[in-house]
Protein backbone atom coordinates (compact mmCIF):
# COMPACT_ATOMS: atom_id res chain seq x y z
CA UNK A 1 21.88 46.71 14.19
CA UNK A 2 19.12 48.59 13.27
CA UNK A 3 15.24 47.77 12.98
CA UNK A 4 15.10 47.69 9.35
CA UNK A 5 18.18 45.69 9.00
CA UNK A 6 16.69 42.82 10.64
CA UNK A 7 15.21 39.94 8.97
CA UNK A 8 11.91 38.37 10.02
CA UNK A 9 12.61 35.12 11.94
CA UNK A 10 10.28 32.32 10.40
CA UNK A 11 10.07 29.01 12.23
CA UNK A 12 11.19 26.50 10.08
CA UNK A 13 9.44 23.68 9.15
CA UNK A 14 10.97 20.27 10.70
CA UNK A 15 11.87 17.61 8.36
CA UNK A 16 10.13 15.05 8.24
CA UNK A 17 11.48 11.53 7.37
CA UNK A 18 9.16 10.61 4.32
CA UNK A 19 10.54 6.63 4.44
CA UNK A 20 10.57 3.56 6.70
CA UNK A 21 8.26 2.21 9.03
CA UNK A 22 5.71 4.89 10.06
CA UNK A 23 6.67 7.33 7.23
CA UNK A 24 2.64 7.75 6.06
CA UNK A 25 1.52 8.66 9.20
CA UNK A 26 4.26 11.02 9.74
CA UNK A 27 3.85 12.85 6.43
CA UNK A 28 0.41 12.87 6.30
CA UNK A 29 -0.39 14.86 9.47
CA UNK A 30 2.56 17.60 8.48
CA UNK A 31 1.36 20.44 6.94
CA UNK A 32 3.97 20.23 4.52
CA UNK A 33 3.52 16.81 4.23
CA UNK A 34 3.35 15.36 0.26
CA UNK A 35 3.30 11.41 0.48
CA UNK A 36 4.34 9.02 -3.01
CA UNK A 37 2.80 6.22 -3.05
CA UNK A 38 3.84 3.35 -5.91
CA UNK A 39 0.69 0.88 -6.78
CA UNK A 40 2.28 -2.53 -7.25
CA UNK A 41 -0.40 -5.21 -8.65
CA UNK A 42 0.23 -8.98 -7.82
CA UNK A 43 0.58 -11.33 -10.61
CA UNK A 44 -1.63 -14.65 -11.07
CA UNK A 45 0.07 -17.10 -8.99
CA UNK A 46 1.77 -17.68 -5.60
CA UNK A 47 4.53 -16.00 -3.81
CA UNK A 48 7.58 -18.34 -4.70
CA UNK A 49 6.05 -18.26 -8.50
CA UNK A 50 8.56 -17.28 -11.27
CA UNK A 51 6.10 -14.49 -12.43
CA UNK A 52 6.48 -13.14 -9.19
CA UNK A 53 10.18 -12.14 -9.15
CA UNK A 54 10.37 -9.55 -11.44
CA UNK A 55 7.97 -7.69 -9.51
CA UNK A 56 9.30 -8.89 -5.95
CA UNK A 57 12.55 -7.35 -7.47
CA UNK A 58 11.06 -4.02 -8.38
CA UNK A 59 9.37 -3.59 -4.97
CA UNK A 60 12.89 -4.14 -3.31
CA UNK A 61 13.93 -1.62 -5.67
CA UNK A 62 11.21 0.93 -4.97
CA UNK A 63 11.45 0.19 -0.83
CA UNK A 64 15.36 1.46 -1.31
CA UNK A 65 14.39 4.80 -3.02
CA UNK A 66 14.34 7.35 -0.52
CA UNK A 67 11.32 9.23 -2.67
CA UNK A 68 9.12 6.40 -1.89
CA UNK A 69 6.61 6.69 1.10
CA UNK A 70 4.92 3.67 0.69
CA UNK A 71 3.99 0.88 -1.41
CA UNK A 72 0.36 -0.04 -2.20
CA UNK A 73 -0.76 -3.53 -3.52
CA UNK A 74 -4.18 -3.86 -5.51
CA UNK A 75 -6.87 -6.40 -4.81
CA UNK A 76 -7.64 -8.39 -7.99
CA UNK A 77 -7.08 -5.36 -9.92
CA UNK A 78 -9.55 -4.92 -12.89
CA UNK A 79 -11.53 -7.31 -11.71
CA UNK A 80 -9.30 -10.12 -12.85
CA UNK A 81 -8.12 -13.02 -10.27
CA UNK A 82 -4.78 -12.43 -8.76
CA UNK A 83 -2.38 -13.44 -5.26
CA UNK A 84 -4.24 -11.93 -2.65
CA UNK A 85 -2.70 -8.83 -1.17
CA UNK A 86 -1.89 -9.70 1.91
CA UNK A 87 1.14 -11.89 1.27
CA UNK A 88 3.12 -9.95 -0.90
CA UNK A 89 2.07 -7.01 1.36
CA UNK A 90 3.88 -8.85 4.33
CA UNK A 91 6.96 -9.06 2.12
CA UNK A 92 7.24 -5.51 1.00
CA UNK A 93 6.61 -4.55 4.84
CA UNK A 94 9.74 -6.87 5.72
CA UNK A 95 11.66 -4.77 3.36
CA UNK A 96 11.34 -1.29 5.98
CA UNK A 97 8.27 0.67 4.34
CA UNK A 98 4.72 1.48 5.33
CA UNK A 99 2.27 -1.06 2.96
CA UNK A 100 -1.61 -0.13 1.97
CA UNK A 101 -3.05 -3.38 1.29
CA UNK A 102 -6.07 -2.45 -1.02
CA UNK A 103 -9.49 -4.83 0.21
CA UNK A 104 -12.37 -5.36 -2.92
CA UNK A 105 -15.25 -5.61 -0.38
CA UNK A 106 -16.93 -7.33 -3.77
CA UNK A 107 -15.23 -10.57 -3.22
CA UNK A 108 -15.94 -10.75 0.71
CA UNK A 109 -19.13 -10.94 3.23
CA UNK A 110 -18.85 -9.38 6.54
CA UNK A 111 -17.36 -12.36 7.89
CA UNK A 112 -14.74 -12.74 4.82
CA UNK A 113 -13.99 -9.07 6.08
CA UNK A 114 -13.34 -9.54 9.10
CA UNK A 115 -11.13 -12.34 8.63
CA UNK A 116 -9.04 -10.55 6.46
CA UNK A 117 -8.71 -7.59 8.30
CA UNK A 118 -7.44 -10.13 11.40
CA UNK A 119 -5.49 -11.55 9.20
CA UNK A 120 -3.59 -8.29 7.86
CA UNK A 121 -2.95 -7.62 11.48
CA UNK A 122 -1.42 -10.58 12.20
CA UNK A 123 0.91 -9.46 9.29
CA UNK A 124 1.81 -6.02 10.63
CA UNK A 125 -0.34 -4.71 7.53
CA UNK A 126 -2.40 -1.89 9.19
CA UNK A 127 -2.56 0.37 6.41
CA UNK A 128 -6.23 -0.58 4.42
CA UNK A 129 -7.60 0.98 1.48
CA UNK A 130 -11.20 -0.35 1.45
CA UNK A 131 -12.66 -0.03 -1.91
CA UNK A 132 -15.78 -1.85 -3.59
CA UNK A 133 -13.66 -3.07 -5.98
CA UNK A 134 -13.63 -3.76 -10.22
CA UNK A 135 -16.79 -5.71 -11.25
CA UNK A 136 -15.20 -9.40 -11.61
CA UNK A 137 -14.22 -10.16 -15.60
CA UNK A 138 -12.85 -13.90 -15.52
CA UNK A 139 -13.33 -16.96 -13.23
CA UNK A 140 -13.54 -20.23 -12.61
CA UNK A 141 -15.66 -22.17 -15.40
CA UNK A 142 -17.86 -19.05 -16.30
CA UNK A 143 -18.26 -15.11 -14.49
CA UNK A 144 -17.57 -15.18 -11.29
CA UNK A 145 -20.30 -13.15 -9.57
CA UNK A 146 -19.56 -10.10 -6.58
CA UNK A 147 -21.04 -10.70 -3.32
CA UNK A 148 -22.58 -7.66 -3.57
């Protein structure tokens, strides 16, 4: 064979599994690496609540699409109160992919933060997305107020 005949060997990228457990981390320190990443916002309520089905249903949904690297869940999103992350986190992380939990630091001292962050570790939830947060719209009897 002769010199010009040859083809330039390239080292091929290796494929990276962009679901399950650990899927974020793996993607995210390839070069190659693209991540998607679905936002799911909790609904006012608690886990068993009716409202919550449809989007419990979606989630499973999303967590069986082999595009999907992970699944995010909001904090009180736009300010307004909602289930706290954290449980509906633990349930989409039952279902085999990587979970950000989103924390509003505007709801929560130091203490409060540390707390939660115990909490979500408990959980298997390591994945944070610490953000200040939506100024609060609604509350209890009147505008709630941030800690902040």
């Amino acid at each position: 064979m002769s010199p010009k005949s040859r083809r330039p060997v390239h080292d091929e990228a290796p494929v990276i599994s962009a679901t399950g457990p650990g899927a974020l981390r793996r993607v995210m320190g390839s070069e190659a690496g693209f991540a998607t990443i679905v936002e799911l916002v909790p609904w006012a309520g608690e886990l068993g609540d009716a409202r919550g089905q449809k989007p419990l249903k979606m989630a499973a949904d999303l967590a069986g699409d082999t595009r999907i690297t992970a699944l995010s869940v909001t904090d009180n999103a736009g300010g307004h109160a909602r289930l706290s992350p954290d449980a509906p986190g633990e349930k989409l992380r039952e279902l085999g992919h990587d979970v950000i939990v989103h924390v509003a630091c505007r709801d929560r001292n130091r203490n409060g933060m540390q707390s939660l962050g115990w909490d979500l570790l408990s959980r298997g939830l390591t994945s944070v997305l610490a953000i200040s947060g939506d100024y609060p719209v609604e509350g209890y009897e009147g505008l709630p107020k941030p800690v902040f």
